[in-house]
Protein backbone atom coordinates (compact mmCIF):
# COMPACT_ATOMS: atom_id res chain seq x y z
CA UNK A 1 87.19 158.09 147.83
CA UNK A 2 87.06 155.78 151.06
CA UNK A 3 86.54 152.54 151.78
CA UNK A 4 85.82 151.17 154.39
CA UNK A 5 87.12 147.19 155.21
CA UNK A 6 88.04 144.73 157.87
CA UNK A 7 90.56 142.99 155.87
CA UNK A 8 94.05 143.72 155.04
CA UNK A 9 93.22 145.74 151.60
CA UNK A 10 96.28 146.12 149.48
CA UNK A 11 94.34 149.67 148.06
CA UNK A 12 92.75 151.39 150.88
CA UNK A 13 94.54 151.64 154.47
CA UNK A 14 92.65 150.82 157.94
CA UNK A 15 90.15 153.63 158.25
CA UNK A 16 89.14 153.54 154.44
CA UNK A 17 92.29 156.30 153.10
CA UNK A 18 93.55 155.64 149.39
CA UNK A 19 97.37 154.10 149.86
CA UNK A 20 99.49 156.41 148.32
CA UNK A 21 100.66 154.23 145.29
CA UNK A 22 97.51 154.12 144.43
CA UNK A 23 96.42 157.74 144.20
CA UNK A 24 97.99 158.23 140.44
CA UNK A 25 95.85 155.40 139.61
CA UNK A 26 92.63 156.73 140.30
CA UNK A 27 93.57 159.87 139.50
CA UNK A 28 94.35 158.75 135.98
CA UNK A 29 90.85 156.13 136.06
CA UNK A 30 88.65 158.85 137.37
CA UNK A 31 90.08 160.56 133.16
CA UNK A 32 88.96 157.18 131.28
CA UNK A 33 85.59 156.65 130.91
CA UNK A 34 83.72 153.22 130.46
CA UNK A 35 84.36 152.91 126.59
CA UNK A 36 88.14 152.79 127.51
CA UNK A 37 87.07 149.58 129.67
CA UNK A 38 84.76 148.37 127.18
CA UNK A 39 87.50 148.77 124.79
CA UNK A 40 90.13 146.78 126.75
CA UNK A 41 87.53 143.93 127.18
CA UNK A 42 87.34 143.83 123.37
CA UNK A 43 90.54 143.76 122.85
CA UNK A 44 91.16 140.64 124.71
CA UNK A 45 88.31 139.21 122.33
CA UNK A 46 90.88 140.41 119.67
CA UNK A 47 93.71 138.92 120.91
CA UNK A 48 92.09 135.68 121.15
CA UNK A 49 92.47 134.96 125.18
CA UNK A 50 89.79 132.50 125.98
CA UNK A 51 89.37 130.82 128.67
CA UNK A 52 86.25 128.17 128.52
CA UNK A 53 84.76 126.23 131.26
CA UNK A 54 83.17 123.28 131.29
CA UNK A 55 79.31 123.55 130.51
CA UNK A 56 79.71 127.24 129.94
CA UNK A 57 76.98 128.92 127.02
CA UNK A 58 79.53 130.88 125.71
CA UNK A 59 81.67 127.52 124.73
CA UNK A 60 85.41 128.05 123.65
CA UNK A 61 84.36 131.61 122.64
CA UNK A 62 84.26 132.69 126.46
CA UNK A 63 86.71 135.70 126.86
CA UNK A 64 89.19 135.59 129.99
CA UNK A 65 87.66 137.53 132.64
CA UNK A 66 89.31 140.70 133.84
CA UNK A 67 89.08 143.47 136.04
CA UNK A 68 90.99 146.70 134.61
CA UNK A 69 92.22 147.58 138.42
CA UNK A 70 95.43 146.18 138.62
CA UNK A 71 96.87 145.01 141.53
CA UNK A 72 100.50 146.95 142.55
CA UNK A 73 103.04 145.50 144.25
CA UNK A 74 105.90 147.61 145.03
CA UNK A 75 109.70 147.25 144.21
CA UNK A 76 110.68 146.04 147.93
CA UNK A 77 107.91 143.07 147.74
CA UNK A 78 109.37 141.29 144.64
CA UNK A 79 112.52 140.79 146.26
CA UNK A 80 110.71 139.03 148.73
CA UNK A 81 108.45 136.90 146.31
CA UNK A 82 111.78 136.22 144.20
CA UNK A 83 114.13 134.99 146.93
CA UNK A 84 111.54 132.48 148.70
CA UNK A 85 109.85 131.38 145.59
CA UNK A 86 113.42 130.66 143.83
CA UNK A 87 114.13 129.09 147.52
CA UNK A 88 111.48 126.93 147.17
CA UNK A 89 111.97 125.70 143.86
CA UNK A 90 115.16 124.67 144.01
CA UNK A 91 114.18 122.62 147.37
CA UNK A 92 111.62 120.86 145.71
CA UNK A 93 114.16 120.35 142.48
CA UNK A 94 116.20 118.85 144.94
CA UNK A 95 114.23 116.49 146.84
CA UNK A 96 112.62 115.31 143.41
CA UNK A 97 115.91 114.59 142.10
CA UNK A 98 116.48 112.73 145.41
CA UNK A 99 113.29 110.90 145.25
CA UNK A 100 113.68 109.78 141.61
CA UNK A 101 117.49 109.16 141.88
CA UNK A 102 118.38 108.05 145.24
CA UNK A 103 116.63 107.97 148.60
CA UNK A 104 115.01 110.65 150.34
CA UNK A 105 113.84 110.71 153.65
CA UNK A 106 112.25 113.83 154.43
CA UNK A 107 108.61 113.11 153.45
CA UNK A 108 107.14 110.11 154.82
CA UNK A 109 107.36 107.12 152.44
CA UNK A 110 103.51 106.14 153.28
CA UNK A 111 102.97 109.62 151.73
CA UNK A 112 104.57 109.55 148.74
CA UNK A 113 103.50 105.74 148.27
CA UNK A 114 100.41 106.63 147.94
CA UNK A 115 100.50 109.77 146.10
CA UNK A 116 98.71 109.16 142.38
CA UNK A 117 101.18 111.09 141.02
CA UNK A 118 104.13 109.46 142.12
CA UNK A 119 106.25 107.16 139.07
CA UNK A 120 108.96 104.62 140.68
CA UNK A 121 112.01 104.88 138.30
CA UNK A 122 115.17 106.68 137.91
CA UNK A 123 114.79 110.45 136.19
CA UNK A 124 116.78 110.46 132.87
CA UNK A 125 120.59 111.43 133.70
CA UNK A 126 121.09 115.06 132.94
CA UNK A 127 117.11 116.21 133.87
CA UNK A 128 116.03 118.96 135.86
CA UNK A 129 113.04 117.92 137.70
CA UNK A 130 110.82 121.47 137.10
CA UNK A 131 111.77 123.94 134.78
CA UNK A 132 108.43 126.01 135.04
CA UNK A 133 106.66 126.37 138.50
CA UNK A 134 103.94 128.12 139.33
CA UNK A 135 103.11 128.76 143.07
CA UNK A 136 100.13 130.15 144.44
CA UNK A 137 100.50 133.13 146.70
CA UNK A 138 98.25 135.40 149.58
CA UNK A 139 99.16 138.04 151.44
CA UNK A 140 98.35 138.94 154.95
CA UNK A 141 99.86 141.77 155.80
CA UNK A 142 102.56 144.33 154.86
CA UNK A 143 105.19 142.47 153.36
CA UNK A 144 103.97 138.71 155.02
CA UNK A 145 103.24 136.70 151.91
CA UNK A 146 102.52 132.60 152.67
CA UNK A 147 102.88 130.08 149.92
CA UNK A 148 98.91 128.18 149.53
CA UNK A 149 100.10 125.59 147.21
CA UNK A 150 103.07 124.52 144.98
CA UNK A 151 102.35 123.94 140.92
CA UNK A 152 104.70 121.82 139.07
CA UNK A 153 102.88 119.62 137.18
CA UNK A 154 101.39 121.74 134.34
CA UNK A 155 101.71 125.69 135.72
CA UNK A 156 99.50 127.91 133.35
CA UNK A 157 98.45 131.48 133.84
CA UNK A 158 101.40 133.38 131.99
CA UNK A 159 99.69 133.52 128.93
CA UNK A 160 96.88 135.30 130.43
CA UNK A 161 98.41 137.79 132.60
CA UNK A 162 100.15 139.07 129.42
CA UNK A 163 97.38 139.30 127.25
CA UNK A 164 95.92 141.23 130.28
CA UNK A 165 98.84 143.56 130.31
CA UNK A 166 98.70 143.83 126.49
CA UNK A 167 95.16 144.69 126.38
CA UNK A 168 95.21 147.24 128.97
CA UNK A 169 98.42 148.96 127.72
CA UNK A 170 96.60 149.11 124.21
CA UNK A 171 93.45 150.64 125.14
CA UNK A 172 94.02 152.43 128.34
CA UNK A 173 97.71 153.72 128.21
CA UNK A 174 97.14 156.53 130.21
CA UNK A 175 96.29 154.52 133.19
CA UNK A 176 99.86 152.88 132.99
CA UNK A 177 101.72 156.17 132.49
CA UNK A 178 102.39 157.40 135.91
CA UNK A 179 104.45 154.04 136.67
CA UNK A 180 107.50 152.15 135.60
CA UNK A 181 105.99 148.97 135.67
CA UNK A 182 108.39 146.14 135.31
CA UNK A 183 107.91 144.36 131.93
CA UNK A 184 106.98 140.49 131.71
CA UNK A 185 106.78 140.10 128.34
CA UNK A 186 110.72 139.28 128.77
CA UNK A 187 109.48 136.14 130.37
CA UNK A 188 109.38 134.02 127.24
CA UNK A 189 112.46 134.99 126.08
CA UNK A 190 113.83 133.35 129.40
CA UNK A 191 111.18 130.48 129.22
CA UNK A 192 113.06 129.64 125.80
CA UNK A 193 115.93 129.64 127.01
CA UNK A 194 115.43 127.42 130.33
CA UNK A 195 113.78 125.14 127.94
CA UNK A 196 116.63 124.86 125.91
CA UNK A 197 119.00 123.67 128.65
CA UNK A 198 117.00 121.01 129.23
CA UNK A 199 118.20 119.41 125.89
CA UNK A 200 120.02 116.52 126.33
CA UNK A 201 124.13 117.07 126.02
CA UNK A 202 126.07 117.02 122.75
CA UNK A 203 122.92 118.38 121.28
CA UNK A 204 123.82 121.96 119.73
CA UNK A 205 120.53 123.84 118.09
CA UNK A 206 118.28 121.75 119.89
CA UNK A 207 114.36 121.63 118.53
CA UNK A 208 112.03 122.52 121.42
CA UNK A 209 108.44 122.39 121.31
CA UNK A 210 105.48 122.95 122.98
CA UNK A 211 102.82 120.10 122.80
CA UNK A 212 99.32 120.75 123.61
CA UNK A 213 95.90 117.91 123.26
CA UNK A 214 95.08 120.24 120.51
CA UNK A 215 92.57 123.43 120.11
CA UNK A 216 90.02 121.66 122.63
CA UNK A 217 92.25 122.08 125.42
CA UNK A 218 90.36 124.88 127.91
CA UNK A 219 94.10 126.54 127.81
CA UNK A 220 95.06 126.20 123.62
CA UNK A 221 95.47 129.94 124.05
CA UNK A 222 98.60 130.17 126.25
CA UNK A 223 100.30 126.94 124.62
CA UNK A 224 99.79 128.58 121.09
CA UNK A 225 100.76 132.00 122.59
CA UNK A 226 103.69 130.21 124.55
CA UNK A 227 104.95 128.74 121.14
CA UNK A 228 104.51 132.22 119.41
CA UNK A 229 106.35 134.40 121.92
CA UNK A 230 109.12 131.78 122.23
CA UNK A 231 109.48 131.12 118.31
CA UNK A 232 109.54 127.84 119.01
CA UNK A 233 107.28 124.73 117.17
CA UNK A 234 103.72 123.91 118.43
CA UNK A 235 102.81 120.63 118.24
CA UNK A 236 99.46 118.29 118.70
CA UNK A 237 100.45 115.14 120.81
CA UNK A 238 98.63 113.02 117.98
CA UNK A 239 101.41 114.44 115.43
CA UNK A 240 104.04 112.96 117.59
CA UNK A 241 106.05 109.89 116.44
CA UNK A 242 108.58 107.64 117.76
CA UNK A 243 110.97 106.41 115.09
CA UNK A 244 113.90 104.37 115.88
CA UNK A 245 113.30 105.73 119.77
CA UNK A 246 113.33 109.29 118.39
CA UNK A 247 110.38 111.71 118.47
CA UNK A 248 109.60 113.33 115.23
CA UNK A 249 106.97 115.76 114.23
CA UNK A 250 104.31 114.25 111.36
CA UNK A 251 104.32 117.22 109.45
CA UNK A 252 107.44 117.65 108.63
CA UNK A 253 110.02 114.79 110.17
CA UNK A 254 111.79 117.07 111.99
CA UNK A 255 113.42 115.69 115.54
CA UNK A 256 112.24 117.05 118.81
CA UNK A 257 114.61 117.33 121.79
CA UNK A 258 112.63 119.17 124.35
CA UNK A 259 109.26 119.00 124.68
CA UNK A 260 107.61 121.83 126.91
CA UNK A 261 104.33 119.32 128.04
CA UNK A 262 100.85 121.18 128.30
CA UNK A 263 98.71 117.57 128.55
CA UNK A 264 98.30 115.67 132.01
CA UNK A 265 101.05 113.02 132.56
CA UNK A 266 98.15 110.30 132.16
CA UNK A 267 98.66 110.67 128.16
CA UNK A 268 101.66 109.10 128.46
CA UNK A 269 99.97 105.87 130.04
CA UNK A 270 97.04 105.81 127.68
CA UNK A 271 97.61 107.07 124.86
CA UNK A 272 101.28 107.38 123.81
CA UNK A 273 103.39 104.70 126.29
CA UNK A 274 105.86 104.98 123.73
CA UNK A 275 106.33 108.70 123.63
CA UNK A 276 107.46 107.87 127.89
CA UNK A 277 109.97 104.73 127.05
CA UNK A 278 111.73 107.44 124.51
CA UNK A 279 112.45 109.39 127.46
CA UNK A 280 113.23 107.05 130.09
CA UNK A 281 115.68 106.02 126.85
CA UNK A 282 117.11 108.91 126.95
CA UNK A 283 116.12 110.28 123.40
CA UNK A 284 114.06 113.38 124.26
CA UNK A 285 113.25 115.71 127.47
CA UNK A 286 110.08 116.31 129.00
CA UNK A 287 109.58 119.17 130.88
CA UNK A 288 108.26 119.26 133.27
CA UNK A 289 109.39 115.66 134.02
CA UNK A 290 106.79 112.75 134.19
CA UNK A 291 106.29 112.25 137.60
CA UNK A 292 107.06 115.97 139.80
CA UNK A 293 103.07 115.80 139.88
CA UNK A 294 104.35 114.00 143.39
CA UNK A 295 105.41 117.26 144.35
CA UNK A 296 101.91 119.14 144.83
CA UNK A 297 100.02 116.76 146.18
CA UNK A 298 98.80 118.34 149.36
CA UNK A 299 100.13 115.91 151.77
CA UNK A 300 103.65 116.59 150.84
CA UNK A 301 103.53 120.45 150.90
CA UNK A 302 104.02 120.58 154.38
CA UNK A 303 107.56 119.56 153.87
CA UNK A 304 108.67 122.15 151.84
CA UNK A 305 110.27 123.68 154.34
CA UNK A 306 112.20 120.53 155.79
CA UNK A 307 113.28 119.99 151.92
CA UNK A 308 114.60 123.58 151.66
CA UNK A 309 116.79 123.41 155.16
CA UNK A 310 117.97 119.50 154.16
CA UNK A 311 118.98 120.54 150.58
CA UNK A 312 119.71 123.87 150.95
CA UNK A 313 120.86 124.03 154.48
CA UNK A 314 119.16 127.30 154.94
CA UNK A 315 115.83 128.86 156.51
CA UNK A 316 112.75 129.03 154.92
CA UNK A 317 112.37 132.82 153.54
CA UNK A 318 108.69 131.68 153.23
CA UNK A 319 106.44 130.23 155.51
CA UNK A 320 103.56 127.62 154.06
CA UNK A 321 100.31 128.44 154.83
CA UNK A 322 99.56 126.41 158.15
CA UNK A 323 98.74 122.78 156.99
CA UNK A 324 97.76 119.80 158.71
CA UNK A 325 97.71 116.04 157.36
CA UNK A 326 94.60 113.97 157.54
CA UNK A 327 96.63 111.07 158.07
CA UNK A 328 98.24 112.06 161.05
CA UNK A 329 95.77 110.76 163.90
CA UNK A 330 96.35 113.83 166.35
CA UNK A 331 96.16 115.99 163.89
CA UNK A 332 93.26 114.83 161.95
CA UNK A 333 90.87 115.23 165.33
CA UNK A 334 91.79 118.68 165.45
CA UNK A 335 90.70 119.15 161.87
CA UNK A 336 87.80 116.89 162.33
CA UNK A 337 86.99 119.38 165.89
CA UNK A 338 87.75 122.69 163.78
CA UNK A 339 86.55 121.56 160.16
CA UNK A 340 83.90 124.13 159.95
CA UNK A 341 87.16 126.82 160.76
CA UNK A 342 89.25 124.65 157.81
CA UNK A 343 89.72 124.50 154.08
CA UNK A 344 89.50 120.84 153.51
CA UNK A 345 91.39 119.89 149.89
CA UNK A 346 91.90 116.79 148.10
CA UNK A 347 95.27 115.58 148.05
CA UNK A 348 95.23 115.45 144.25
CA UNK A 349 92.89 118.25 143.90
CA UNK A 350 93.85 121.23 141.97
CA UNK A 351 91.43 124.41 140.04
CA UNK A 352 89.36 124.09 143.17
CA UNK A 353 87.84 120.66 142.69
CA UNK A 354 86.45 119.24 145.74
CA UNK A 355 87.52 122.41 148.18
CA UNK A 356 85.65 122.96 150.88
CA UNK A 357 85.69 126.19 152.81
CA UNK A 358 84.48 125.79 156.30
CA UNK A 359 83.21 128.69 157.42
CA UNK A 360 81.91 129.35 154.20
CA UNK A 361 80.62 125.57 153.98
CA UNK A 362 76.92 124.39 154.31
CA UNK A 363 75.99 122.22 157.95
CA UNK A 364 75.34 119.14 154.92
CA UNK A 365 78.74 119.65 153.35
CA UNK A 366 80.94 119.99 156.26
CA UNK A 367 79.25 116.78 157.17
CA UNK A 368 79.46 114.82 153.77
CA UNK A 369 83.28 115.71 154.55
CA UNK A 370 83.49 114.76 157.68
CA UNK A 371 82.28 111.04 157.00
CA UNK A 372 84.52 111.53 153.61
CA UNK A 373 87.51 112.22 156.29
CA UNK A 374 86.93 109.29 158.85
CA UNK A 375 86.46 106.84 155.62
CA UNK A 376 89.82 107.88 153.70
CA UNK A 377 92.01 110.24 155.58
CA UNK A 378 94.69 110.07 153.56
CA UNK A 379 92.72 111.49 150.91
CA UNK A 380 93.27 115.26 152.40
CA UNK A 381 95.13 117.80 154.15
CA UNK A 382 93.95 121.04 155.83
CA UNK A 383 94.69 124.39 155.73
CA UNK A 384 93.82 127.16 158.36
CA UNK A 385 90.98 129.34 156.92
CA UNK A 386 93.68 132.29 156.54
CA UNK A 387 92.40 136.23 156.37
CA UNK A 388 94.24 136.73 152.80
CA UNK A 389 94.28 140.27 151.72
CA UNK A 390 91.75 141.50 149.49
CA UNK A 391 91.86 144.26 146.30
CA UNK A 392 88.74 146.06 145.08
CA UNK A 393 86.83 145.30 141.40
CA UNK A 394 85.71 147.80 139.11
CA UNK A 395 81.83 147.76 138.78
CA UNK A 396 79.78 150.64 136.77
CA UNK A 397 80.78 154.05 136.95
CA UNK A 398 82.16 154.84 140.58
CA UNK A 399 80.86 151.62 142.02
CA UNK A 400 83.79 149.29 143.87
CA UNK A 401 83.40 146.41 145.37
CA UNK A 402 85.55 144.53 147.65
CA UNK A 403 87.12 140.88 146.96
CA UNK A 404 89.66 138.47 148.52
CA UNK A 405 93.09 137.72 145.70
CA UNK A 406 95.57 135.51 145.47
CA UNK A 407 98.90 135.68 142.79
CA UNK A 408 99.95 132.97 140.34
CA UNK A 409 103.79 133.32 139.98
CA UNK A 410 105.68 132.19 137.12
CA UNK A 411 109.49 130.91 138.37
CA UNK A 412 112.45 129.14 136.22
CA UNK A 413 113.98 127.47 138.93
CA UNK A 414 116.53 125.52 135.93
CA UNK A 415 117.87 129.08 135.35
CA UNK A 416 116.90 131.07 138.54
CA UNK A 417 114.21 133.59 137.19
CA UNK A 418 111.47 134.95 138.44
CA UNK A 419 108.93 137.30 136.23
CA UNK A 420 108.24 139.90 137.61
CA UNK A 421 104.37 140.03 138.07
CA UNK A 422 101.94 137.74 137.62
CA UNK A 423 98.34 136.38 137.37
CA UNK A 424 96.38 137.98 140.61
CA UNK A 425 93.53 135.33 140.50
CA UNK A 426 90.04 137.42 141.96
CA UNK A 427 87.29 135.61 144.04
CA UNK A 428 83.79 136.54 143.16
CA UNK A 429 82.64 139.08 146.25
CA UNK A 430 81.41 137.25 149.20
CA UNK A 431 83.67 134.09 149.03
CA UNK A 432 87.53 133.41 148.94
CA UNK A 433 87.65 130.90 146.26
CA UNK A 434 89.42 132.37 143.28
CA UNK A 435 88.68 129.82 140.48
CA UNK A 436 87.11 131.24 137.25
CA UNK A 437 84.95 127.88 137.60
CA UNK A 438 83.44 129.75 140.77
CA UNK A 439 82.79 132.97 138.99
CA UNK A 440 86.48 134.60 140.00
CA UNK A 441 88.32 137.00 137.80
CA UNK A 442 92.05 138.14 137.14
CA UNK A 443 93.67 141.70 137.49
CA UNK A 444 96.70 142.71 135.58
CA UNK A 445 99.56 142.92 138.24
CA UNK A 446 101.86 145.78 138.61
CA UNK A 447 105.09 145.25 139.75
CA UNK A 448 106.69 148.81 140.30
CA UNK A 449 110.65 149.65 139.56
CA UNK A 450 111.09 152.32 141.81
């Protein structure tokens, strides 16, 4: 089969011609008919991978979305993603350390002022900033990969891209066995044991646990599955206690040293101040730390790479997508002249709240954000409307269609780890934003060994 693009398509070559490491694949799809798919779908269902959105019918019962193409990324590309991720995170380690500890002055201290996320105070003595980051990813060409945002306040996606791999291995085996395909269900055994190093010293078989808002949290699934895989307690916030400035579990007294947070930092302020003052005390870890949220909001990404030549004293190995800052005055006219060629995101923003995609944009909604602009700039940056590369999504039978994809990746920066895979994250055909909440999807993702 041919297809026939004007994108960089990681499956079909310029002229429409199958890439050759993807021939065994189709070979081996073109033998599996659609009760193998239907099959993988229900497995999912089985293995209990929601993934609700807000207002959705289906409720917390809605199944993760998946396409049963994976994505492959061959053996020479991880080495790039792990170098300039692992890069990246320990620059941003670094200058958060800095920030919290001492004085940096590589971002603009008008930026991180009056960044929401941002907590004035010393981190705890002994504390790794980010144990768990999760970038987001595009690429543009053969072996050019750009980094769209940085995640370290509350990564998720690992969860799902196993269950994806779990499903599909279960039901469709034969479409896996042509490949070595690097496993990632190793990740957790790492994630366990980055987790433990956080503990603070002296403190032998520390107790780690994961603590989640409880089963109406949109992502319950990973933090269950994340406490499963790791062996390791999971824990409702309201079952937290603070005894004698030590956090202890309701149901059964039991000290925790590490907690692995899956709630928004804001708990801390409303709802359990006392659960922060044990840490600031010194009597438990969080990871990640109260207060990296700094870290992704938009206006300081574009120092990422100043962080990683100041810290590291080395080049970036890789680039940010272009970025401008809103509250830069040169720089905001040219946004404000090329908005409708622009993404336009809140500084804060993150699942795709508030994005707007120029050339994709209405004439009202580029102009709702241009009088947004003028009355706060500092409430955005910009990014250049970038021609990612795009994948294709199984529809019925031989039907294919065509649609832009980005990649999640899960990195341990504490211990230097990088899985090897992740979540590819699939826009709905005909737009480039890939948020579920916008009717996207998510591919299992191959990474090859040979």
């Amino acid at each position: 089969m041919e297809i026939e693009t004007e994108h960089f398509n990681e499956v079909f070559e310029p002229g429409g011609k199958l890439r050759e490491r993807y021939k065994p694949l189709f070979e081996a799809l073109e033998r599996i008919g659609e009760e193998e798919l239907a099959k993988a779908g229900e497995k999912l269902r089985e293995l209990g991978a929601t993934f609700p959105l807000p207002d959705d019918p289906e409720g917390k019962d809605r199944i993760l979305p998946a396409d049963w193409l994976p994505r492959i990324v061959p053996k020479d590309h991880r080495e790039i993603l792990s170098r300039g991720l692992l890069q990246r995170g320990y620059a941003i380690n670094a200058w958060l350390a800095d920030l919290y500890n001492g004085e940096q002055d590589v971002v603009p201290e008008e930026i991180v002022e009056t960044s929401i996320n941002y907590r004035p105070g010393p981190l705890p003595e002994h504390s790794v900033p980010v144990h768990v980051y999760g970038p987001d990813v595009v690429q543009l060409g053969p072996r050019e990969y750009v980094v769209l945002e940085d995640n370290v306040r509350v990564p998720s996606g690992v969860a799902y891209s196993e269950a994806i791999r779990r499903a599909g291995l279960e039901a469709m085996r034969a479409l896996y066995e042509p490949y070595r395909i690097s496993a990632i269900s190793t990740y957790y055994a790492v994630l366990r044991r980055s987790l433990e190093t956080a503990a603070l010293p002296g403190i032998q078989e520390p107790c780690v646990a994961v603590v989640t808002t409880g089963k109406d949290d949109s992502a319950y699934f990973e933090h269950s599955r994340i406490a499963q895989a790791c062996n390791i307690q999971l824990v409702e916030l309201a079952d937290c206690q603070v005894i004698n400035g030590e956090v202890r579990d309701r149901s059964d007294g039991r000290r925790i040293d590490v907690i692995y947070r899956r709630f928004d930092e804001a708990f801390l302020d409303t709802t359990f101040p006392e659960l922060r003052a044990a840490y600031l005390e010194g009597k438990v870890n969080i990871v990640n730390s109260p207060g990296v949220g700094v870290a992704d909001d938009k206006a300081v990404f574009p120092y990422v790479p100043a962080m990683i030549e100041r810290y590291l004293g080395e080049k970036p190995l890789m680039q940010n997508a272009p970025t401008f800052s809103t509250s830069d005055p040169d720089q905001r006219e040219e946004v404000l002249d090329r908005l409708h060629e622009m993404v336009l995101k809140p500084r804060e923003g993150y699942g795709g709240k508030g994005l707007v995609m120029g050339p994709e944009a209405s004439k009202e909604d580029l102009d709702q954000a241009r009088r947004d602009m003028k009355e706060d700039p500092t409430k955005y940056s910009a990014q250049e409307f970038l021609d990612i590369s795009t994948h294709v999504l199984k529809g019925e039978g031989s039907a294919f269609e065509e649609a832009f994809i980005d990649l999640r990746v899960f990195v341990l920066p504490a211990i230097g780890y990088v899985m090897p895979g992740g979540l590819t994250r699939v826009a709905s055909p005909g737009t480039r934003v890939v948020n579920s909440s916008a009717g996207g999807s998510f591919k299992d993702t191959w990474v090859l060994e040979d």
